[in-house]
N, C-alpha and C. Protein backbone atom coordinates (compact mmCIF):
# COMPACT_ATOMS: atom_id res chain seq x y z
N UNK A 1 79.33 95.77 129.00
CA UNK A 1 79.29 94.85 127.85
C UNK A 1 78.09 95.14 126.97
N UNK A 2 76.86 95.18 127.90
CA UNK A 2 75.85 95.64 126.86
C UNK A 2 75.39 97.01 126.10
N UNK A 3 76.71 97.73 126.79
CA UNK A 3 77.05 99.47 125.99
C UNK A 3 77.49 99.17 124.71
N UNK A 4 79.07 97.93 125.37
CA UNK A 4 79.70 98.19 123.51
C UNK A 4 78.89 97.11 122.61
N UNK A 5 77.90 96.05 122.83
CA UNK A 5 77.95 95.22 121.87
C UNK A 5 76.41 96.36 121.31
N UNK A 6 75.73 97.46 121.63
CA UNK A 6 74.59 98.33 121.33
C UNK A 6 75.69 99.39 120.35
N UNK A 7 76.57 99.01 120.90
CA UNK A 7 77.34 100.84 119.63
C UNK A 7 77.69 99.66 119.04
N UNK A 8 78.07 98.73 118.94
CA UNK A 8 78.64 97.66 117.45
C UNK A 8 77.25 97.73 116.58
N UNK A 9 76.24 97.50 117.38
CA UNK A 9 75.19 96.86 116.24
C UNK A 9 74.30 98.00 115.66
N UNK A 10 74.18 99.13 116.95
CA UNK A 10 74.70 100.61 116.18
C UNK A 10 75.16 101.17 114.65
N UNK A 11 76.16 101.05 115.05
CA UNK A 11 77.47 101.20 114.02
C UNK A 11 77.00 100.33 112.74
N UNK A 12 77.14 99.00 112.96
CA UNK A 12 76.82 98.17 112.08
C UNK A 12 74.97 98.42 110.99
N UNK A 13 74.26 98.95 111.85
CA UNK A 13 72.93 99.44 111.04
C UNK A 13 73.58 100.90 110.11
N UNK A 14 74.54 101.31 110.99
CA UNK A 14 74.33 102.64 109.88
C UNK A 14 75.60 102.93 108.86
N UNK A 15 76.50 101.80 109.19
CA UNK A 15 77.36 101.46 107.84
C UNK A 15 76.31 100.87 107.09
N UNK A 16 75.57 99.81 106.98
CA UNK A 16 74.35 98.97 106.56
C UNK A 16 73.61 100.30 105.53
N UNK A 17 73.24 101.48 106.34
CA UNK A 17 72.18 102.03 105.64
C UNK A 17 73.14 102.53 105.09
N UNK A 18 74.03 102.93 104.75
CA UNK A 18 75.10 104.28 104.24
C UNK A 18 74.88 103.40 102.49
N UNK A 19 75.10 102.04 102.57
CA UNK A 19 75.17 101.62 101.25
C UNK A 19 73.98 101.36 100.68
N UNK A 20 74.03 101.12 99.11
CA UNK A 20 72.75 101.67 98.12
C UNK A 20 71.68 100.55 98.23
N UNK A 21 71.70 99.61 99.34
CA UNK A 21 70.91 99.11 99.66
C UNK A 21 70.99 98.01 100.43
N UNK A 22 70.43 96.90 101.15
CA UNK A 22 70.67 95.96 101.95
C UNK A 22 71.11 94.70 100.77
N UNK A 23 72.75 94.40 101.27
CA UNK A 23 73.40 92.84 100.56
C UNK A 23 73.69 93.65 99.08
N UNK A 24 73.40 94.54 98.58
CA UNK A 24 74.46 95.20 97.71
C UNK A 24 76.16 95.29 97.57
N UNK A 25 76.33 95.02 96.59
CA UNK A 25 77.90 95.00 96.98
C UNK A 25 78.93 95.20 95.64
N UNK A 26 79.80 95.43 95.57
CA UNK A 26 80.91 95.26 94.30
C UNK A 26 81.89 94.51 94.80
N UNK A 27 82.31 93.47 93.81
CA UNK A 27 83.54 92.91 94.41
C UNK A 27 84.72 93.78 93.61
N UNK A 28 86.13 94.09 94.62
CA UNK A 28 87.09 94.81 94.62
C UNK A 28 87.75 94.69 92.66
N UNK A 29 87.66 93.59 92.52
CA UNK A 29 88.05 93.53 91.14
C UNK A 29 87.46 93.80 89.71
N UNK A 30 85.95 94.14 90.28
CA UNK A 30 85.07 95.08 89.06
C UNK A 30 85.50 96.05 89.23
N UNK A 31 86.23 97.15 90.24
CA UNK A 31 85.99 98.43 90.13
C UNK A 31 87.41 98.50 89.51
N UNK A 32 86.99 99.59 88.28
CA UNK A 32 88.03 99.76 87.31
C UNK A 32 89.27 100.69 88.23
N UNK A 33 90.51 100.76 87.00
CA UNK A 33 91.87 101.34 88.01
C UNK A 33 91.57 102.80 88.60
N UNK A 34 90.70 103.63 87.40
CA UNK A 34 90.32 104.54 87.88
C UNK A 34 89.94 105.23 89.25
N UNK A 35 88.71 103.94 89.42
CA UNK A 35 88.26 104.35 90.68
C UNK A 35 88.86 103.74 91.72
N UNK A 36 89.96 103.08 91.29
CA UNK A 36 90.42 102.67 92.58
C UNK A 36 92.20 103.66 93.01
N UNK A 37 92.30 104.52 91.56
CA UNK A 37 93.28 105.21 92.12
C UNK A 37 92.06 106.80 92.57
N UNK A 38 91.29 106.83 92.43
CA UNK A 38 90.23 107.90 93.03
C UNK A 38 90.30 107.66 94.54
N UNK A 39 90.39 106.16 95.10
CA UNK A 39 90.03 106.72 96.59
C UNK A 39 91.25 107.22 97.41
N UNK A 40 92.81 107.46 96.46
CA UNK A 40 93.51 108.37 96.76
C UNK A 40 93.50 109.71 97.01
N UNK A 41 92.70 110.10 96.44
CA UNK A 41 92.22 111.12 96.25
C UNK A 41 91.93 111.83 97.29
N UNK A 42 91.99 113.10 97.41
CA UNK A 42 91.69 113.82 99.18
C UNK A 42 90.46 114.58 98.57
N UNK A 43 89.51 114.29 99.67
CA UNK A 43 88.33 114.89 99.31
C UNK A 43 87.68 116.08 100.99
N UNK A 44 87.21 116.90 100.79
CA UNK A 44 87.02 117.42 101.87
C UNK A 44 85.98 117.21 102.65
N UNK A 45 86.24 117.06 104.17
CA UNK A 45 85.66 116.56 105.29
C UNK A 45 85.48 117.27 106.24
N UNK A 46 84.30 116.54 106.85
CA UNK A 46 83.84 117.96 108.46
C UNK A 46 84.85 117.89 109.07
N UNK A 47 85.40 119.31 109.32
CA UNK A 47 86.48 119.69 110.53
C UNK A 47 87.30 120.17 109.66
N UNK A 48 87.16 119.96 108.11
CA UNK A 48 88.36 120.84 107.80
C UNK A 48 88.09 122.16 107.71
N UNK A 49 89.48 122.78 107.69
CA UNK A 49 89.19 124.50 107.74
C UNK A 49 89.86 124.83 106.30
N UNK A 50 89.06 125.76 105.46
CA UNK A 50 89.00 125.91 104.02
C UNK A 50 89.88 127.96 104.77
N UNK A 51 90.55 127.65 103.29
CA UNK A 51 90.67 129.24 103.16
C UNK A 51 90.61 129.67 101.51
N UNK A 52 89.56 130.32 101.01
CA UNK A 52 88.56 130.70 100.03
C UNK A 52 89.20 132.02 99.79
N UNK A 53 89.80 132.16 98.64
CA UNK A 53 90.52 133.75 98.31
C UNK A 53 89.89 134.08 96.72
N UNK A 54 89.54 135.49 96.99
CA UNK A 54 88.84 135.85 95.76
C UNK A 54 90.01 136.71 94.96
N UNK A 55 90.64 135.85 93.71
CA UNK A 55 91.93 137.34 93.25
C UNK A 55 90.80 138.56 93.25
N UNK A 56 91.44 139.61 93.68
CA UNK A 56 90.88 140.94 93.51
C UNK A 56 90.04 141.66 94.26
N UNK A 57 89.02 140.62 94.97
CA UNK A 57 88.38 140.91 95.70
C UNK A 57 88.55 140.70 97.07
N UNK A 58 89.05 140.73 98.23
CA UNK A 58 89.67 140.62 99.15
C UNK A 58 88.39 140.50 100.40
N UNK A 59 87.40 140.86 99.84
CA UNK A 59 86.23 141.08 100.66
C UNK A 59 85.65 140.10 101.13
N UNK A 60 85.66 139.54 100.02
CA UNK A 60 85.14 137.92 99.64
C UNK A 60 85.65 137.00 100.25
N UNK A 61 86.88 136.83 100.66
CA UNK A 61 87.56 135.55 101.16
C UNK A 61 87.50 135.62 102.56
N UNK A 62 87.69 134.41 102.60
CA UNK A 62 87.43 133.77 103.68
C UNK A 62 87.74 132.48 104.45
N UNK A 63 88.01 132.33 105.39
CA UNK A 63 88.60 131.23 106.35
C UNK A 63 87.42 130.25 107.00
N UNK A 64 87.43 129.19 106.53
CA UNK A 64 86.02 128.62 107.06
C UNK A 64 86.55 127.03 107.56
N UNK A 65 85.78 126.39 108.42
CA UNK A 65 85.73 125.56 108.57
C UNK A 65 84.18 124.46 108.21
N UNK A 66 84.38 123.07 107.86
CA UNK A 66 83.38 122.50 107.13
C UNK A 66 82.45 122.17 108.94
N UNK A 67 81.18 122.74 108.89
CA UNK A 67 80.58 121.98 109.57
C UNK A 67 80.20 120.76 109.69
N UNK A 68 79.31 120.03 110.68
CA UNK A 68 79.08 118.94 110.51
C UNK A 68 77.80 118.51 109.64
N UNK A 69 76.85 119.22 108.85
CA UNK A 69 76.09 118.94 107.90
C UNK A 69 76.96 119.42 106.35
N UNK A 70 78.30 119.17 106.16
CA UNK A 70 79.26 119.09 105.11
C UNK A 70 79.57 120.35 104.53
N UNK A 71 78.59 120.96 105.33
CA UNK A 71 78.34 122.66 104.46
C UNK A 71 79.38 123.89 105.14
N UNK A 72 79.52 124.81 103.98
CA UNK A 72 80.41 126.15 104.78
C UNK A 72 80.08 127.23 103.98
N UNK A 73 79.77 128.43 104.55
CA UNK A 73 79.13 129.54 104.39
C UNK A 73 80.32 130.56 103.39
N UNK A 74 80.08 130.80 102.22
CA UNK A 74 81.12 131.84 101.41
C UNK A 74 80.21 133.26 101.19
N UNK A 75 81.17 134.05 101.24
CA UNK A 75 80.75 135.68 101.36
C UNK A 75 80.28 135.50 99.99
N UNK A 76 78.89 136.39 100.14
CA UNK A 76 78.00 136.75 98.55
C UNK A 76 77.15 135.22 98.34
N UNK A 77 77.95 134.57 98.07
CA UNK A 77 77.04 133.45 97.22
C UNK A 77 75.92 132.54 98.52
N UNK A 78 76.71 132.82 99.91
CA UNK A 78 75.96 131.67 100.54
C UNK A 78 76.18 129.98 101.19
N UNK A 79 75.50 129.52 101.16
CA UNK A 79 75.84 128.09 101.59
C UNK A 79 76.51 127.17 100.69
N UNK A 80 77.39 126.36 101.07
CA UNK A 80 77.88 125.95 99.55
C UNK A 80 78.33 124.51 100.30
N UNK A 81 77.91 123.14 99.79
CA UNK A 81 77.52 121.85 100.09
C UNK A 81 79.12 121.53 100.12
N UNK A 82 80.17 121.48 100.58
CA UNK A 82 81.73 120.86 100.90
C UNK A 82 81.97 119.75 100.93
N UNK A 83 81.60 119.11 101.48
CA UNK A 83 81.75 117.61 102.31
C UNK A 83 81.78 116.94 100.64
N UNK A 84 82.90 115.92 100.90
CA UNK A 84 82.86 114.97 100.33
C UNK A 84 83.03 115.23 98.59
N UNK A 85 83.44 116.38 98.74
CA UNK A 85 84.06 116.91 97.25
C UNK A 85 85.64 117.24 97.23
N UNK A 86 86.08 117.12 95.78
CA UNK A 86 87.67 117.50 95.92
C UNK A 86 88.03 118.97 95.72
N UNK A 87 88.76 119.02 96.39
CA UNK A 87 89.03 120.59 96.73
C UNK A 87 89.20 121.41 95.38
N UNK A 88 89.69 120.90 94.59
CA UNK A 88 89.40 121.59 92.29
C UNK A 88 87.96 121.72 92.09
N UNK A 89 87.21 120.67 92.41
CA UNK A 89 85.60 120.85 92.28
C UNK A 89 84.78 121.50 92.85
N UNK A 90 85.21 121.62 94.68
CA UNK A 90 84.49 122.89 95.16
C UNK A 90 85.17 124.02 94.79
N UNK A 91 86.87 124.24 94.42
CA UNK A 91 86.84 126.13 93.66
C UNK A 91 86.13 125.99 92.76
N UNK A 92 85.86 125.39 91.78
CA UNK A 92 85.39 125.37 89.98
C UNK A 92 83.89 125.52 90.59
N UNK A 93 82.90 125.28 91.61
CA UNK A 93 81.78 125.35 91.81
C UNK A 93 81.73 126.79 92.62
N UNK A 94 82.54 127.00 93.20
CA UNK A 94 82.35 128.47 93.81
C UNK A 94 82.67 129.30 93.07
N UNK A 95 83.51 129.05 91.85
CA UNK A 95 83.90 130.40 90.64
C UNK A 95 82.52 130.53 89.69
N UNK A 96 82.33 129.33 89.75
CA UNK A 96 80.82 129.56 88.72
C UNK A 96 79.61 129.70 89.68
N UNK A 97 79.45 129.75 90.88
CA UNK A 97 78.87 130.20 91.36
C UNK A 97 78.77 131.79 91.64
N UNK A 98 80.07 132.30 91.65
CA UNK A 98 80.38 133.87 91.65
C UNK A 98 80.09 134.74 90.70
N UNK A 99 79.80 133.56 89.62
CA UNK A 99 80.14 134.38 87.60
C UNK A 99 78.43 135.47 88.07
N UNK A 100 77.62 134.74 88.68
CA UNK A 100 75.94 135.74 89.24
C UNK A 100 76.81 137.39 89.74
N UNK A 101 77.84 137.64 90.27
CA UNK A 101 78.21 138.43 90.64
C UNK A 101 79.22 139.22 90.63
N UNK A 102 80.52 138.86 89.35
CA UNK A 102 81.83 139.34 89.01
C UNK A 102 81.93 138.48 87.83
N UNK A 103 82.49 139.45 86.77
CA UNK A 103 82.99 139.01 85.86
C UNK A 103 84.69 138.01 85.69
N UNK A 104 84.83 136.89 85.64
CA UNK A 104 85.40 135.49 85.09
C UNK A 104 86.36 135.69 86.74
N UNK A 105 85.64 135.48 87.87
CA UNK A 105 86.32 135.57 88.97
C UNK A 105 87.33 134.27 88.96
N UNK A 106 88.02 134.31 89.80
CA UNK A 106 89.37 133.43 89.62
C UNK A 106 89.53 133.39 91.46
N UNK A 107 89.21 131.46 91.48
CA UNK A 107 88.96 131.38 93.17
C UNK A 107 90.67 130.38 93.05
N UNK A 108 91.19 130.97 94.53
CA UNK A 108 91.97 129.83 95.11
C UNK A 108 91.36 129.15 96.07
N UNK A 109 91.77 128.08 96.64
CA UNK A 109 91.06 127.18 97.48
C UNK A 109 92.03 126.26 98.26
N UNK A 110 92.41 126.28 99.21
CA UNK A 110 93.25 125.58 100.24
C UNK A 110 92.82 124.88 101.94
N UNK A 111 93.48 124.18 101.45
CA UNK A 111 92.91 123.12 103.14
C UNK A 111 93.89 123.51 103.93
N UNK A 112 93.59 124.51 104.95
CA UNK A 112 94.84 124.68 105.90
C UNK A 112 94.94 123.47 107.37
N UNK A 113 93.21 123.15 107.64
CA UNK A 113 94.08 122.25 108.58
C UNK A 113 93.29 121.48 108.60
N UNK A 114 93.22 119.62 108.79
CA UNK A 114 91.97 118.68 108.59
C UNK A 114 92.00 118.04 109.50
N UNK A 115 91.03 117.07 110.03
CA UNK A 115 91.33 116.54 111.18
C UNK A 115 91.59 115.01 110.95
N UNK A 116 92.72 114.38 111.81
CA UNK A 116 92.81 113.08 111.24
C UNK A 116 91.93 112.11 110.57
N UNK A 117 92.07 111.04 109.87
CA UNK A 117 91.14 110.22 109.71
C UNK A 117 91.29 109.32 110.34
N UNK A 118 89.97 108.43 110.58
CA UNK A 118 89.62 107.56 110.93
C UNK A 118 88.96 106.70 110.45
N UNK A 119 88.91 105.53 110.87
CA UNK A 119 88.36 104.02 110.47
C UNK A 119 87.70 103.31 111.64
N UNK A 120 87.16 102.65 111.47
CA UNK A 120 85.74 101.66 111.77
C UNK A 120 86.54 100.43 111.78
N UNK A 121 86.35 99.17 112.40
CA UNK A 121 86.56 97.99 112.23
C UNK A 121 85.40 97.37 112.90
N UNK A 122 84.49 96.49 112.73
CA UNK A 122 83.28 95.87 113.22
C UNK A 122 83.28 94.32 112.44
N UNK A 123 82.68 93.94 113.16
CA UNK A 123 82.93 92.25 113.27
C UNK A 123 83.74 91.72 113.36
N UNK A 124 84.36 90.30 112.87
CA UNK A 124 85.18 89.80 113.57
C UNK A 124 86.67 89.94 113.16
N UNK A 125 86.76 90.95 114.58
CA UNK A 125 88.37 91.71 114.04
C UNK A 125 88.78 91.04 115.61
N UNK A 126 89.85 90.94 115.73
CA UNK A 126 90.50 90.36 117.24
C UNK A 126 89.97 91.99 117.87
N UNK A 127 90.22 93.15 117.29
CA UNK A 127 90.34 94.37 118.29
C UNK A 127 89.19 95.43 117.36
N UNK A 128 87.97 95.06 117.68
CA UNK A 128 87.13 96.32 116.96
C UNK A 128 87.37 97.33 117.56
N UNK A 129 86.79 98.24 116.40
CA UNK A 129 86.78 99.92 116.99
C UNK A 129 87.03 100.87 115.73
N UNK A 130 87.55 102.23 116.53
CA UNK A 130 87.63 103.67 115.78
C UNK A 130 89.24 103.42 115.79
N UNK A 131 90.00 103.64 114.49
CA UNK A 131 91.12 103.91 114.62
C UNK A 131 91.63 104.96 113.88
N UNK A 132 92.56 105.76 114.07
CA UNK A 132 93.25 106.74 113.35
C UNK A 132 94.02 106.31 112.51
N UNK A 133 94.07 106.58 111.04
CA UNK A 133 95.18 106.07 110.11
C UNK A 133 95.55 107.04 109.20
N UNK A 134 96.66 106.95 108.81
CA UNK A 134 97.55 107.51 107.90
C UNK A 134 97.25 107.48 106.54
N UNK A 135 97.30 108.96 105.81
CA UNK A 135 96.98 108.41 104.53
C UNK A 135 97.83 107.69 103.89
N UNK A 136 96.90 107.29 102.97
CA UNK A 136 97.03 106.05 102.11
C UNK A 136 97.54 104.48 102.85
N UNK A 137 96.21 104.71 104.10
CA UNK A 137 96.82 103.32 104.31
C UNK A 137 95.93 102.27 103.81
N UNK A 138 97.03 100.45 103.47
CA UNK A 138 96.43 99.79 102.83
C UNK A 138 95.35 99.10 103.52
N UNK A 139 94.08 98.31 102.91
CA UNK A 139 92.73 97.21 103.48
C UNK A 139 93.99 96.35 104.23
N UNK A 140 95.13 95.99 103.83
CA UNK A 140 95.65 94.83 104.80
C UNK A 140 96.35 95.63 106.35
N UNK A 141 96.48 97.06 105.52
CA UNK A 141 97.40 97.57 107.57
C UNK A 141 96.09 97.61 107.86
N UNK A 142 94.92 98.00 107.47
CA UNK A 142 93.75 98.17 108.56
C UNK A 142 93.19 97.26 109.13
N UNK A 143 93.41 95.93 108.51
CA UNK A 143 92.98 95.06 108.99
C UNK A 143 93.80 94.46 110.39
N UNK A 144 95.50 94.74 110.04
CA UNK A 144 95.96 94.33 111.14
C UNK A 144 96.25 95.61 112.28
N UNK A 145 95.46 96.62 111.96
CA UNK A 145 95.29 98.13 112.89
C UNK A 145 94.21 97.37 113.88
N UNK A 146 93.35 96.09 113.58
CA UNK A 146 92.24 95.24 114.39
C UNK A 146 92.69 93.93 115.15
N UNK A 147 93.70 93.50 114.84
CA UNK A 147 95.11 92.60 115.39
C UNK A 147 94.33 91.38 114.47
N UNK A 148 94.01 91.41 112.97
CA UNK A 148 93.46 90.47 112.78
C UNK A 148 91.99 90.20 112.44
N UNK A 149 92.03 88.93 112.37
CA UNK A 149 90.75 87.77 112.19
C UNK A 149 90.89 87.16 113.11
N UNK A 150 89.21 86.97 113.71
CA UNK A 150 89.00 86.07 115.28
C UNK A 150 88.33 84.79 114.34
N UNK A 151 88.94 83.29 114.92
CA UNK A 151 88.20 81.92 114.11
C UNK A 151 87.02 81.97 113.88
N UNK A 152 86.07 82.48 114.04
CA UNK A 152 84.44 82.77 113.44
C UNK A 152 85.11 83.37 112.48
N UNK A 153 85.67 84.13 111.78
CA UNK A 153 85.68 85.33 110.71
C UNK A 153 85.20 84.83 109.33
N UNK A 154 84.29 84.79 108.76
CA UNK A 154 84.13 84.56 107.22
C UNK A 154 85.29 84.71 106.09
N UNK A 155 85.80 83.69 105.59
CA UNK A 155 86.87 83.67 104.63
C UNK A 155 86.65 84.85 103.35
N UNK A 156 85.66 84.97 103.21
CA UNK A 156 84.71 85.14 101.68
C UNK A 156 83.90 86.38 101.79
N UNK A 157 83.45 87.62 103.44
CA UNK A 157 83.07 87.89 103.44
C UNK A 157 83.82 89.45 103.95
N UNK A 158 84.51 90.32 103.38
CA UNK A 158 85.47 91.06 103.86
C UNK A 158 85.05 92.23 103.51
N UNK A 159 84.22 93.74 103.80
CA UNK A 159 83.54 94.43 103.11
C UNK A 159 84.49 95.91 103.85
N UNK A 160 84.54 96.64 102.62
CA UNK A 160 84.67 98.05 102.64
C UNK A 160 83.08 99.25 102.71
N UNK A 161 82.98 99.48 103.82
CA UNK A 161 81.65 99.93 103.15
C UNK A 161 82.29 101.68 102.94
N UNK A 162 81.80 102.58 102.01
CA UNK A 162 82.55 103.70 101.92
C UNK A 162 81.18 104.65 101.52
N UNK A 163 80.62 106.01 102.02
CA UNK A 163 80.34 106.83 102.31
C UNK A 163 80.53 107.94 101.30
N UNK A 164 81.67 108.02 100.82
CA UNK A 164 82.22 108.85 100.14
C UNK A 164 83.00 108.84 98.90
N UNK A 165 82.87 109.43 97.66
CA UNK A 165 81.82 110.42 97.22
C UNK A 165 80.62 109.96 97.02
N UNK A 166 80.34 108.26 97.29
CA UNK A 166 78.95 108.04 96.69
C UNK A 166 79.33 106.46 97.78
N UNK A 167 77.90 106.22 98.01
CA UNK A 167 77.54 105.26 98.91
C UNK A 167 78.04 103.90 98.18
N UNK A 168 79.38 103.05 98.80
CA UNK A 168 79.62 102.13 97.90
C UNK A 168 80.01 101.03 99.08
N UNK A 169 79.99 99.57 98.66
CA UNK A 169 79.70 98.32 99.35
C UNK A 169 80.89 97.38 98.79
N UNK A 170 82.36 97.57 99.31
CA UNK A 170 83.49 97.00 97.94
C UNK A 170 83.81 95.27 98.87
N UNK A 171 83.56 94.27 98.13
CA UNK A 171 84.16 92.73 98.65
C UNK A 171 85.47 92.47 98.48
N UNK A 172 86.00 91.98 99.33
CA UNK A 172 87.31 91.13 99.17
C UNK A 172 87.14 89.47 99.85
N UNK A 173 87.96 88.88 99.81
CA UNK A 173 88.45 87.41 100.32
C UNK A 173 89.53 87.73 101.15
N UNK A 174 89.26 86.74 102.28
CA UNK A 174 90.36 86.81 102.85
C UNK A 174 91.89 86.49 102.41
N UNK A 175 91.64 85.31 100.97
CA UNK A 175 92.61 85.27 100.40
C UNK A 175 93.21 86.01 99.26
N UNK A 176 92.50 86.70 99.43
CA UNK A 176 92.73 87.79 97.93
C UNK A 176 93.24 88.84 98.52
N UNK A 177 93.18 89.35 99.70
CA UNK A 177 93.88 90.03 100.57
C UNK A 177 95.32 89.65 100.97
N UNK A 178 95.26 88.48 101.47
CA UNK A 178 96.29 87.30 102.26
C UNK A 178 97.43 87.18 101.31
N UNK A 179 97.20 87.13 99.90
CA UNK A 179 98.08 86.38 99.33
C UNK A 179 97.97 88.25 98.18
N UNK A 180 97.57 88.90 98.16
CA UNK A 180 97.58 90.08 97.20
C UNK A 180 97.01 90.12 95.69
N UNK A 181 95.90 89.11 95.35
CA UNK A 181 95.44 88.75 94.42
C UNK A 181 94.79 90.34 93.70
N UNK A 182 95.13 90.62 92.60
CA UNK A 182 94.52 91.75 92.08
C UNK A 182 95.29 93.35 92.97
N UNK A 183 96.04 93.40 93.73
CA UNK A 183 96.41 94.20 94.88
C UNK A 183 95.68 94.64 95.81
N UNK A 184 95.11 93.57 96.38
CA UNK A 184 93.54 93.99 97.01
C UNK A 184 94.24 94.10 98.38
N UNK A 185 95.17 93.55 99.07
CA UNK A 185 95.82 93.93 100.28
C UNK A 185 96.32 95.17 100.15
N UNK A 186 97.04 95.93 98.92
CA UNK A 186 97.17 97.40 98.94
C UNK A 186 95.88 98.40 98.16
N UNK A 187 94.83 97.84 98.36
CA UNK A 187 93.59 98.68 98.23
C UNK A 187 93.50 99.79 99.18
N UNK A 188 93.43 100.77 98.96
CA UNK A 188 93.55 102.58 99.56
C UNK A 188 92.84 102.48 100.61
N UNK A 189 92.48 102.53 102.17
CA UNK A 189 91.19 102.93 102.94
C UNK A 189 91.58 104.42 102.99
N UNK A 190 90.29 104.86 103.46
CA UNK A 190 90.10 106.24 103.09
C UNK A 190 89.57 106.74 104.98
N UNK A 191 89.43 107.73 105.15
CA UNK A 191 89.43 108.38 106.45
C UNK A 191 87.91 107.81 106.13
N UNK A 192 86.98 107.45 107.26
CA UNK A 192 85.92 107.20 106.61
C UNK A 192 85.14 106.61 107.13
N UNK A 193 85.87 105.32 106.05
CA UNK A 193 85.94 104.18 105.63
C UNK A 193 85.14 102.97 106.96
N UNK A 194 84.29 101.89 106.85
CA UNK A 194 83.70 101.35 107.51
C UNK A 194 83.91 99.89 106.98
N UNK A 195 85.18 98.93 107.73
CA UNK A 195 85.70 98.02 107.22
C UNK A 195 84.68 96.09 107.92
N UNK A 196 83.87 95.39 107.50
CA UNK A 196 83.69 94.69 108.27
C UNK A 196 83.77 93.34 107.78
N UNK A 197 84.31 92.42 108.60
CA UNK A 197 84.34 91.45 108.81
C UNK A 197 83.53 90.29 109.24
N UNK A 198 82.60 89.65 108.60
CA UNK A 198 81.36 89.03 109.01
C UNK A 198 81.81 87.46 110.05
């Protein structure tokens, strides 16, 4: 007992630090449509394996997988920061990274294999933990991926904390969820994603 309630409060400090500061927060209905059709978006993550093709140059390419400091090593140029970028933005950064060494090189860029995602549930969920989910699943399946709200649960206090691409702190209500106010029950979680329940 006193293993898992040390990895909850664990867990809970370093979702805490991940965001831009302590009690920071956005509620779900400031963030414009944009960014909320962005966390559709597939962005690349440790464990995926990249395959990096140079037209013309054959020398160059390469099969990589993202380590766990986000980074993966490309022939010529070097270390090149992965994690947590979309796969158009790291080719467009590795072609202009190449321009030092070939004239108007032309990169493909493909995710051949990624490793599931996962989710966080902490506080008062009937079933905390790590769960595996499907993309594009909604804040309301993840919530019931936790079997729920336990009667302590804060009505008012429902947080996305997200990591990726930029350290963000998103609020909901339990009734704004409950009843689909704004579509905040089909709000995107993302592989990630650190959902808690106060």
């Amino acid at each position: 007992m006193w293993r898992a309630n040390s990895f909850v409060c664990v867990a809970i400090a370093a979702a805490c630090g991940a965001c831009a500061g302590p009690g920071n927060y956005v509620w779900y209905s400031q963030l414009s449509p944009a960014a909320i059709a962005a966390a559709n978006e597939y962005l690349v993550s440790v464990g995926d394996t990249l395959s990096v093709r140079v037209l013309g140059h054959e020398d160059m390419s390469t099969r990589v997988r993202v380590r766990s400091d986000g980074r993966v090593a490309v022939p010529i140029i070097g270390e090149v920061n992965a994690g947590g970028k979309r796969p158009s933005d790291l080719r467009t950064e590795i072609e202009g990274r190449l321009k030092e060494f070939l004239v108007l090189p032309s990169v493909t860029l493909n995710i051949d294999e990624t490793l599931p995602p996962k989710i966080t549930l902490l506080g008062e969920f009937a079933r905390p933990g790590v769960f595996p989910v499907e993309p594009n699943t909604s804040l309301a399946e993840a919530i019931a991926l936790g079997g729920g709200v336990t009667e302590f649960a804060s009505r008012d206090r429902i947080f996305v904390v997200r990591s990726l691409p930029q350290a963000t702190r998103i609020r909901f209500t339990w009734d704004a969820v409950t009843r689909d106010v704004g579509l905040a029950a089909a709000f995107p979680i993302r592989g990630g994603d650190v959902i808690v329940i106060e």
